[in-house]
Protein backbone atom coordinates (compact mmCIF):
# COMPACT_ATOMS: atom_id res chain seq x y z
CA UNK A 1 0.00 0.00 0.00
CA UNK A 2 1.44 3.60 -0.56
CA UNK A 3 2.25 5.69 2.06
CA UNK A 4 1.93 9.56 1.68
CA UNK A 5 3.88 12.14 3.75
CA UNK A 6 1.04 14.84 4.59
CA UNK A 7 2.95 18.27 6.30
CA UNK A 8 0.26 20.54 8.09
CA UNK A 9 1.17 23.62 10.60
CA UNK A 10 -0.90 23.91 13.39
CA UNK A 11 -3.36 26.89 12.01
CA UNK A 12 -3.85 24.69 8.79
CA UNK A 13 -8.07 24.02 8.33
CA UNK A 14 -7.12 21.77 5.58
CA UNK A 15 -5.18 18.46 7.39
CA UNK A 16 -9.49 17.15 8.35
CA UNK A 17 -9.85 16.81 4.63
CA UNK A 18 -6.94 15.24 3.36
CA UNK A 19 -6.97 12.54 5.75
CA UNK A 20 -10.87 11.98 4.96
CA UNK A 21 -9.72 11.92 1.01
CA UNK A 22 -6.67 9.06 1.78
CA UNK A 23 -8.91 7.03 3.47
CA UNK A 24 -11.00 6.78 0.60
CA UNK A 25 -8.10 6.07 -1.68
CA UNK A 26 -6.76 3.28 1.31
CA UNK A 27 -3.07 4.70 1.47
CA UNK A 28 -1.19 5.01 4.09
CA UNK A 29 -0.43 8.29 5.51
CA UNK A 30 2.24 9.54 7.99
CA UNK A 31 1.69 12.90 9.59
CA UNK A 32 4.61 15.87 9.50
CA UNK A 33 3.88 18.81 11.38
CA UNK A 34 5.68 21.72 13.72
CA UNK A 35 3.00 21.05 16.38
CA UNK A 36 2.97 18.27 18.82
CA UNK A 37 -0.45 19.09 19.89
CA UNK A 38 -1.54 17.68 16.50
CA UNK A 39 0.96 15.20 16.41
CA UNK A 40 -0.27 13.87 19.35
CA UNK A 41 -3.70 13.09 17.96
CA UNK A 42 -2.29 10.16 15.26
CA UNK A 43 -1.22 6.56 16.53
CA UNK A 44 2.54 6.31 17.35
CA UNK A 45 4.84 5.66 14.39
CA UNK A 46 2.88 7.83 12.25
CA UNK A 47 3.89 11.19 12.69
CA UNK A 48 6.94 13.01 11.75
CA UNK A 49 8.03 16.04 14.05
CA UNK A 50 9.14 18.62 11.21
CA UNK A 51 9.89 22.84 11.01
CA UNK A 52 8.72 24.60 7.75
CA UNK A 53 10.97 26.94 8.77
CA UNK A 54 15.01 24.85 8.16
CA UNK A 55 14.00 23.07 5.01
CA UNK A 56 17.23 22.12 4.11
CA UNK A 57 16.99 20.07 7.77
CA UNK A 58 13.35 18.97 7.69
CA UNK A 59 14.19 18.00 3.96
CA UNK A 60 17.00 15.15 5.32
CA UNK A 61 14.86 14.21 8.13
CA UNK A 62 12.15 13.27 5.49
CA UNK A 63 14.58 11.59 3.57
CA UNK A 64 16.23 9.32 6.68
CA UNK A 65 12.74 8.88 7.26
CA UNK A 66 11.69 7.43 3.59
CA UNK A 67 14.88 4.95 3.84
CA UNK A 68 12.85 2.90 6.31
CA UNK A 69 8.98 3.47 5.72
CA UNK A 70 9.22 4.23 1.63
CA UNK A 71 7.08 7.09 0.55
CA UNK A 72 5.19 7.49 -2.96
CA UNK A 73 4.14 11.10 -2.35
CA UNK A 74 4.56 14.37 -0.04
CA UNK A 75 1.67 16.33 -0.38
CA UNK A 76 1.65 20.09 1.97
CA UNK A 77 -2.27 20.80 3.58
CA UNK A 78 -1.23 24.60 3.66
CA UNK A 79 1.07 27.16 2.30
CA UNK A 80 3.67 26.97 4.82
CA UNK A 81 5.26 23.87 4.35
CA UNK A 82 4.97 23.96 0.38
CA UNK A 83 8.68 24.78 0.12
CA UNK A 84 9.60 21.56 2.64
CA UNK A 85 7.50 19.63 0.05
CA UNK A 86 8.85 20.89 -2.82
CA UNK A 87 12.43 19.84 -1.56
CA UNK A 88 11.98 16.48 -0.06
CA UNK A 89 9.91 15.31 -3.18
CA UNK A 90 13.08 16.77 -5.40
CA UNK A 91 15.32 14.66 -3.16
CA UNK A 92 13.29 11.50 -3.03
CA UNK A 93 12.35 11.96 -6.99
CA UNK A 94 8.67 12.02 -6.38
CA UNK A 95 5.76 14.18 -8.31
CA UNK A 96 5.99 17.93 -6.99
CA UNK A 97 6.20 21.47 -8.55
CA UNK A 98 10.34 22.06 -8.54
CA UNK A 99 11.58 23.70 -5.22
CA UNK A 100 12.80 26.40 -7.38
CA UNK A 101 9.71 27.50 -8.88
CA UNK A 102 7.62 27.55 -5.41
CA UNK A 103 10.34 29.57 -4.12
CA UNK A 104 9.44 32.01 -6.92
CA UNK A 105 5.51 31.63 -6.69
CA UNK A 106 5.57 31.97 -3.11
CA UNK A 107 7.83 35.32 -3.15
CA UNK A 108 5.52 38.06 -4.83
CA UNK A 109 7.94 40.33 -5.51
CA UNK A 110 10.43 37.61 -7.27
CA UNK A 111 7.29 35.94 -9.14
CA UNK A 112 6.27 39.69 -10.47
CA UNK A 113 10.21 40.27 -11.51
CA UNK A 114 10.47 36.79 -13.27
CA UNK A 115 6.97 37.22 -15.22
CA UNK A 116 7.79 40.84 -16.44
CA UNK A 117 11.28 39.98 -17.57
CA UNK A 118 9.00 37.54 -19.64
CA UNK A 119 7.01 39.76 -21.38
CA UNK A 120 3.63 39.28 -19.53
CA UNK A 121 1.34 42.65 -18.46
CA UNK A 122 2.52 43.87 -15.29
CA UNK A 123 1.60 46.68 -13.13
CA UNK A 124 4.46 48.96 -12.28
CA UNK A 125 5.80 47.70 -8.88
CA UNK A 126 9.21 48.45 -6.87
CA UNK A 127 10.11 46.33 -3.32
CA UNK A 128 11.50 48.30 -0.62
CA UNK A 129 13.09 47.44 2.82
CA UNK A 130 11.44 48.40 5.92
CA UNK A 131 13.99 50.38 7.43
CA UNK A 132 13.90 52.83 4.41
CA UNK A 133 11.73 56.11 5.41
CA UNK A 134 8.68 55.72 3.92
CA UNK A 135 7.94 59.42 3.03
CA UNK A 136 10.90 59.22 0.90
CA UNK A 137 9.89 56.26 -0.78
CA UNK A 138 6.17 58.07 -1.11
CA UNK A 139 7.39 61.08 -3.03
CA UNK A 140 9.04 58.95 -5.54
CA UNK A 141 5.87 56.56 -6.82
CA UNK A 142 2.09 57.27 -8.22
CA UNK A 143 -0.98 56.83 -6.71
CA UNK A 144 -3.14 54.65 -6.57
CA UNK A 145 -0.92 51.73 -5.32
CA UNK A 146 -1.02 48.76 -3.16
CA UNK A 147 1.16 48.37 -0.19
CA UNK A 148 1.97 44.18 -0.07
CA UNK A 149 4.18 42.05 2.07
CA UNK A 150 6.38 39.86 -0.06
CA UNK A 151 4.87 36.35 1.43
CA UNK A 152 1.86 36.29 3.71
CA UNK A 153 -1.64 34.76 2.20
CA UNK A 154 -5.45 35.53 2.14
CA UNK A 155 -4.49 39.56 2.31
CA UNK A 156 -2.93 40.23 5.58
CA UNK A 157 -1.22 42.86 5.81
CA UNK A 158 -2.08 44.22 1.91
CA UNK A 159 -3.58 48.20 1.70
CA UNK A 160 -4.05 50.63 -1.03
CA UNK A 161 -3.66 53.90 -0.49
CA UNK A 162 -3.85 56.87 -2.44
CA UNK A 163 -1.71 59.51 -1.15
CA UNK A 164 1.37 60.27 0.41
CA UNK A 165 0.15 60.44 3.60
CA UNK A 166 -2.18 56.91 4.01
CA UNK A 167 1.15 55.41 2.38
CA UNK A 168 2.92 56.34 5.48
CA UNK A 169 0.52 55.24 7.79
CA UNK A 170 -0.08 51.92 5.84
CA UNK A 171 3.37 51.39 5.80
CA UNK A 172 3.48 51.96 9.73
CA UNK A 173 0.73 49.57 9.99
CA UNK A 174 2.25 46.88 8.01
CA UNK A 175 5.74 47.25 9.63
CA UNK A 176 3.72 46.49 12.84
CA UNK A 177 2.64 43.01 10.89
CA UNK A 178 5.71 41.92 9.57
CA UNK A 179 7.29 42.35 13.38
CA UNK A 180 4.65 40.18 14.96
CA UNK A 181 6.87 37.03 16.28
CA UNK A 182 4.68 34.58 14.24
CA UNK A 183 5.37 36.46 11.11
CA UNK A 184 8.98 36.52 11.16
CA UNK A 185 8.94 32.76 12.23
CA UNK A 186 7.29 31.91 8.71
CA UNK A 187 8.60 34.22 6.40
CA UNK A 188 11.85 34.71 8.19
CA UNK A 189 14.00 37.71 5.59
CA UNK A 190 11.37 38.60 3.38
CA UNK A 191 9.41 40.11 6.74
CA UNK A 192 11.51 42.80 5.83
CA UNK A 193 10.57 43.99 3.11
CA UNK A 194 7.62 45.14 1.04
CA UNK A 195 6.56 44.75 -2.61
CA UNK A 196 4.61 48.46 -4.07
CA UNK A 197 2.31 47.88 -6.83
CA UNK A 198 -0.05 49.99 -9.42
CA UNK A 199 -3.11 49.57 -8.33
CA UNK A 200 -5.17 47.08 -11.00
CA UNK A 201 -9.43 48.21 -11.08
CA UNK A 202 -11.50 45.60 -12.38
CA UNK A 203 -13.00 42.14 -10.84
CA UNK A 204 -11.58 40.19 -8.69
CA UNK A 205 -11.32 36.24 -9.95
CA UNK A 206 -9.86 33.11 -8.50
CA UNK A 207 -8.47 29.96 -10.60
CA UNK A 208 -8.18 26.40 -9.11
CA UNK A 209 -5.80 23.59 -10.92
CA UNK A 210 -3.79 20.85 -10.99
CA UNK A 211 -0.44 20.99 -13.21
CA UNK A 212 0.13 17.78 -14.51
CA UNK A 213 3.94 17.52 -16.51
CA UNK A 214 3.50 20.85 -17.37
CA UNK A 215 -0.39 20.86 -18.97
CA UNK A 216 -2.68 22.20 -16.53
CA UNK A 217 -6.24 20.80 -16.43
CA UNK A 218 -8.48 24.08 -14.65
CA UNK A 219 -10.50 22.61 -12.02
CA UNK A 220 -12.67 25.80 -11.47
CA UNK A 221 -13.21 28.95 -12.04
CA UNK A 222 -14.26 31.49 -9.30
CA UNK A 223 -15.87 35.03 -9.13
CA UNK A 224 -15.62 37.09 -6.01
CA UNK A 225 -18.65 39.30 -6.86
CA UNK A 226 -17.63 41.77 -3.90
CA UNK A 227 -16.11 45.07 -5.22
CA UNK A 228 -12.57 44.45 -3.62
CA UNK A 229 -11.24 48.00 -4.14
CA UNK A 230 -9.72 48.68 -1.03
CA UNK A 231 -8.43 50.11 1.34
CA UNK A 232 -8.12 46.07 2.72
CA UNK A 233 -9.01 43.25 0.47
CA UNK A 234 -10.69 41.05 2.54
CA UNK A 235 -12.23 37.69 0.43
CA UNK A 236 -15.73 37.18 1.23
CA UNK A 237 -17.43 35.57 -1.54
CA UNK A 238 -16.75 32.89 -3.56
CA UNK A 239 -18.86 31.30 -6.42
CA UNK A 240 -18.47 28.50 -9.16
CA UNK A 241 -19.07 28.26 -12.39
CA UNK A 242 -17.76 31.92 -13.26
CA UNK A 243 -20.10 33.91 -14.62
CA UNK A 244 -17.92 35.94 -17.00
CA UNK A 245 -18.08 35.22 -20.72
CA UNK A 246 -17.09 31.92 -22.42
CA UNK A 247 -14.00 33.66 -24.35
CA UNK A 248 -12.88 35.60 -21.01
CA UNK A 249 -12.75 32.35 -19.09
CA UNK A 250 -10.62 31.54 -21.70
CA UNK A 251 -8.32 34.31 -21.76
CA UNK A 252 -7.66 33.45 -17.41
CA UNK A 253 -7.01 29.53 -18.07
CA UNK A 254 -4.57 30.61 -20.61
CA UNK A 255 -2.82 33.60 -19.09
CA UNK A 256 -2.67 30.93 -15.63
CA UNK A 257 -1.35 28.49 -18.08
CA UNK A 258 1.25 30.22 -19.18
CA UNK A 259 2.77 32.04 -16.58
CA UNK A 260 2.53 28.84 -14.71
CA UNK A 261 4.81 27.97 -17.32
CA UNK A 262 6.91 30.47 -17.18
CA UNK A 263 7.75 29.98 -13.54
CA UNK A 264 8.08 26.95 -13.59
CA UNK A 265 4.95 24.68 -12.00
CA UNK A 266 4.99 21.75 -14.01
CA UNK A 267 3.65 19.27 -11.29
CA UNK A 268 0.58 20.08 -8.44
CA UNK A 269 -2.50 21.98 -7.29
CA UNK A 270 -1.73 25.65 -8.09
CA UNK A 271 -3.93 28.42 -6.86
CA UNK A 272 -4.36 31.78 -9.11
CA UNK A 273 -5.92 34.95 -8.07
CA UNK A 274 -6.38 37.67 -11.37
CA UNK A 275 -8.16 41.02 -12.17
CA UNK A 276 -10.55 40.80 -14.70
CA UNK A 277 -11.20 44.94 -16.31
CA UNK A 278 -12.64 45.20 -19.86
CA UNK A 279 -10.68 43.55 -21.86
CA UNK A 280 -7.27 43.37 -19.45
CA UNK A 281 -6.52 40.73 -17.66
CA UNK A 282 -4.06 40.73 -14.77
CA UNK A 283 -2.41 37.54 -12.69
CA UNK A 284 -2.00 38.88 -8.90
CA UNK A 285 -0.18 35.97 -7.76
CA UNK A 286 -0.06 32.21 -8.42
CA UNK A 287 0.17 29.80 -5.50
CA UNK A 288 1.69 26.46 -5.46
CA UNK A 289 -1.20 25.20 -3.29
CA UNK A 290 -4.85 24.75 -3.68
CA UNK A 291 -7.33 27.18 -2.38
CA UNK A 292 -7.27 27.75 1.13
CA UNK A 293 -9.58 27.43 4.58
CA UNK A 294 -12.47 25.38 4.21
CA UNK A 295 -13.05 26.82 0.56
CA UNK A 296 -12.48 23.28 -1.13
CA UNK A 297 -15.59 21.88 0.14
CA UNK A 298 -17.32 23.49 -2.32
CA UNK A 299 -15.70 21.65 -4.93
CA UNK A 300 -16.84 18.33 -5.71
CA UNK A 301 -16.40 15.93 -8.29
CA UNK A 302 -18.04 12.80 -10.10
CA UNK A 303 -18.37 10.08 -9.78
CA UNK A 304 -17.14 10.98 -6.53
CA UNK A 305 -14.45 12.64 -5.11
CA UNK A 306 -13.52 15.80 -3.76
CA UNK A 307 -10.56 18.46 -4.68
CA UNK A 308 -8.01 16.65 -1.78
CA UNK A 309 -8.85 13.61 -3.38
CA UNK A 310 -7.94 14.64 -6.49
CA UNK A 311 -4.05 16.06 -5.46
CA UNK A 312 -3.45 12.89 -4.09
CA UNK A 313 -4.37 10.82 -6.71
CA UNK A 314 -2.21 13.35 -8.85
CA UNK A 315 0.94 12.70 -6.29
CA UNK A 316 0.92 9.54 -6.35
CA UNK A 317 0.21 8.70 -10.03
CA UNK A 318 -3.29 8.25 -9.97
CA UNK A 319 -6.18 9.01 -13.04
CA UNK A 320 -7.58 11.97 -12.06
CA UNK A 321 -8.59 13.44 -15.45
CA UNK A 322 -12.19 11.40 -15.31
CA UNK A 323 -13.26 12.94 -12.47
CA UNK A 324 -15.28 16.06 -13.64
CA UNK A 325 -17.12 18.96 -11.70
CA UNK A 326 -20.46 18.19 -9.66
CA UNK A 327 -23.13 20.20 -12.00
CA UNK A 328 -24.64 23.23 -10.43
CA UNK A 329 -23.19 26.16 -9.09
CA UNK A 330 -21.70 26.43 -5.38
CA UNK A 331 -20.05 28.62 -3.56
CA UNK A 332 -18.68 29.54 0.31
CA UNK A 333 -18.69 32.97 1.90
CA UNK A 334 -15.61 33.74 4.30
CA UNK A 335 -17.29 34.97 7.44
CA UNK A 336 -15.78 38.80 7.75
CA UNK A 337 -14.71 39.67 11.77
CA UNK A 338 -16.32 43.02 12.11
CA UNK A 339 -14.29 44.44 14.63
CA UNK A 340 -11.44 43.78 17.41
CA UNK A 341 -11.59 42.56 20.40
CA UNK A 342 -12.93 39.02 22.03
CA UNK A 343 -15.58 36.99 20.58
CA UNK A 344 -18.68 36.82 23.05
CA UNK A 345 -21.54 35.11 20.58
CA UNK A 346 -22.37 34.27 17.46
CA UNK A 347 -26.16 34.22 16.74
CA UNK A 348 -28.43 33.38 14.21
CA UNK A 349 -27.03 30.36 13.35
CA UNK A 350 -30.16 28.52 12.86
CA UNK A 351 -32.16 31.00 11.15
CA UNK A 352 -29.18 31.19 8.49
CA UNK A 353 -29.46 27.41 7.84
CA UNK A 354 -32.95 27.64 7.06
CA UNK A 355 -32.40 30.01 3.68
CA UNK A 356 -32.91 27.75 0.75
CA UNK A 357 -29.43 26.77 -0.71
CA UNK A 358 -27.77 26.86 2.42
CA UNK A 359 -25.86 23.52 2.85
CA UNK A 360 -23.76 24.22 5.65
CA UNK A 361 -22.38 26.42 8.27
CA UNK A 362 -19.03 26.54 10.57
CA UNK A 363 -17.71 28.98 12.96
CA UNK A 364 -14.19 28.23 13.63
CA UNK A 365 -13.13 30.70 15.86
CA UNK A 366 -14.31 29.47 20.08
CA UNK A 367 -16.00 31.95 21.73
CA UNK A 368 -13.77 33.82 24.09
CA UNK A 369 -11.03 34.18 21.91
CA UNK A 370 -9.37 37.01 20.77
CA UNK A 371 -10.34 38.09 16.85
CA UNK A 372 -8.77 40.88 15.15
CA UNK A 373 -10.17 41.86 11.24
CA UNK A 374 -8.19 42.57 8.29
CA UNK A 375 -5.39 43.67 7.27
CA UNK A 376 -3.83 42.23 10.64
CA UNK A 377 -5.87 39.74 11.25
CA UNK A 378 -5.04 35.57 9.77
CA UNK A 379 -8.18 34.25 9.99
CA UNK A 380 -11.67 34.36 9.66
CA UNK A 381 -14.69 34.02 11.70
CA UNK A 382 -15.94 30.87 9.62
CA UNK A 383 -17.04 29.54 6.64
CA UNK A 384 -21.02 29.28 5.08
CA UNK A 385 -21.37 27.13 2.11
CA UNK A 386 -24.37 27.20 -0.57
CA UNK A 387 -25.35 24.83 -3.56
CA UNK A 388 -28.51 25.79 -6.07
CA UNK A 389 -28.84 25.68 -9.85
CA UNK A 390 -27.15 29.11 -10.67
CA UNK A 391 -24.39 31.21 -9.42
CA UNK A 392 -26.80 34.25 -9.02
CA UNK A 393 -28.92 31.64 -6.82
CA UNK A 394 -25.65 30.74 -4.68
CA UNK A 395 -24.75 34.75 -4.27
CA UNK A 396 -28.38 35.39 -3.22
CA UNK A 397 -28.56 32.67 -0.74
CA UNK A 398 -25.41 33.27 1.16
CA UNK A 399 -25.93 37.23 1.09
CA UNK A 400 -29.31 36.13 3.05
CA UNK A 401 -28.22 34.07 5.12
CA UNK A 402 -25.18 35.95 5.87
CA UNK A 403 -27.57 39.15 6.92
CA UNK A 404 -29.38 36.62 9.68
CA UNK A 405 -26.14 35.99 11.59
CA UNK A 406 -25.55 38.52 14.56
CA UNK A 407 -21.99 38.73 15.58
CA UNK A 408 -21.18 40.33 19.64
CA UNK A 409 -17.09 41.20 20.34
CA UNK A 410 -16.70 42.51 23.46
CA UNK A 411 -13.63 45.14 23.39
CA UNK A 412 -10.65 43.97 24.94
């Protein structure tokens, strides 16, 4: 039976479905993570105690490892170990994007240099360090731009601004981010600096994706019909099949495509965020991952499987290419956090599962805890998930039943 290395970090919501999708395949599966909490949850033998942080170390360890309990695939539930991934599967010759190119992908500042150099439509953009004085840096740019750590996810930390002066304070604010201890343990160097961007109008769309020796096969394709233009860019919405035109659809799977290419993701999920305005069409950022939180549940495929499913039949070798998209439309709304400050109650709950579509609900922050909102904040206050015959049906419901749920923060 195959055995499969899966590396999750301790924040990652992803591990729960993974596990679920290699126990319907019946491989084996050892556990690598930086937390012994969740170690300590699997039967002994079966977990690996690894840091996302030395990969060069957690890379032999893997390897030592594999010498004695052969593996056929490393697969990363979250963004933090992809680069540990990337370089243990490189050592032990197995199915993964090169560690080069998620290097690239996973630095935005590297991925816009490589893709300009290449002739593909970029915004202007400059990085800076943080110790630079950031009204100097403001008199030298134009406005409207967006402020942008080089590698944190789902847009912490990222603010437009559009004048001198909210560039200062943005850059104050982020500064603040990138010195937060947990920060600087995952992203180590690049916490000090900061990639500056045009601002890009248009809509905001996401692209999920498997790479397979270089061809990708597009999974989905996702609108985010909220406005996201700033100051934050929180996600909120997301809903499959895309509602833009056939030919535009078209023009995203092949601008993905090729600047997937480009950098060099020839094998795994990949995770593409773009702006969509007339006829431009702009890549954000490309992730060497699939989409993030709970957001995959909303994927599901016949005659029965669902997107984790899918990667690992991918690592190890598997056909994948039969298993098409459920019919419908479906979609997930990332529960916003309104405000600081320590979550008291969340109600409504029930009244929210009642709106027609509706097909599920989870709050995954305890009460009690501390929540802070974008652009500091990591996570968000939960996940609601709809199914119905249309996209505009999907929207609707989750809007609705997103209006019924009351959330109380107490200030802290």
């Amino acid at each position: 039976m195959p055995r499969v290395l899966l590396l999750f970090a301790r924040t990652s919501y992803r591990a729960e479905a993974f596990l679920e999708a290699a126990r319907r395949l019946g491989v084996d599966v050892t556990v690598g993570s930086n937390h012994r909490q969740a170690l300590a949850d699997f039967a002994p033998g079966a977990t690996l105690t690894l840091g996302f942080r030395d990969v060069a170390r957690s890379s032999a360890t893997i390897v030592r490892f594999a010498a004695d309990y052969p593996l056929a695939a490393i697969v990363a539930a979250g963004d933090d170990f992809t680069p540990l991934a990337a370089a243990a599967s490189e050592a032990l010759e197995l199915t993964h994007h090169p560690s080069q190119a998620v290097r690239c992908a996973r630095n935005k500042a590297l991925m816009r240099e490589r893709l300009s150099e290449a002739g593909f439509s970029s915004p202007w953009f400059r990085t800076t360090r943080l110790d630079e004085e950031p009204a100097a840096v403001a008199s030298k740019i134009k406005f409207p731009c967006v402020l942008k750590p080089l590698a944190l996810s789902a847009s912490r930390g990222v603010i437009r601004v559009d004048t001198p002066e909210q560039f200062v304070r943005a850059w104050q604010r982020i500064r603040g981010i990138l010195e937060q201890d947990d920060v600087v343990r995952r992203i180590g160097r690049l916490a000090s600096e900061l990639l500056i961007e045009a601002y890009l109008p248009g809509r905001e769309v996401a692209l999920e994706g498997i790479v397979s020796a270089g061809e990708l096969r597009t999974l989905a394709v996702l609108d985010k019909p909220d406005l996201m233009d700033g100051p934050f860019f929180e996600e909120t919405i997301l809903v499959t099949p895309s509602r833009f035109p056939e030919q535009v659809q078209e023009d995203i799977v092949s601008l993905v495509s090729r600047c997937a290419a480009h950098l060099g993701l020839s094998d795994g999920p990949i995770h593409a965020e773009l702006r969509v305005d007339a006829d431009r069409i702009s890549l954000l950022e490309i992730a060497p991952r699939s989409i993030g939180g709970r957001c995959s549940r909303i994927l599901r495929f016949e005659p029965g499987g669902s997107l984790e499913e899918l990667i690992l039949r991918h690592s190890l070798g598997m056909p994948h290419d039969d298993f098409l998209r459920e019919p419908g439309a479906a979609g997930v709304m990332m529960l916003p956090i309104p405000a600081a400050g320590v979550l008291r109650e969340v109600v409504g709950l029930e009244a929210a599962l009642e709106v027609p579509g509706i097909e599920g609900l989870e709050i995954t922050i305890p009460l009690g805890h501390t929540v802070v909102p974008l652009p500091e904040g990591k996570r968000y206050l939960g996940f609601l998930f709809a199914r119905a015959e249309t996209p505009d049906h999907v929207e609707n419901a989750l809007r609705a039943a997103h209006a019924r749920i009351e959330v109380r923060i107490e200030e802290a």
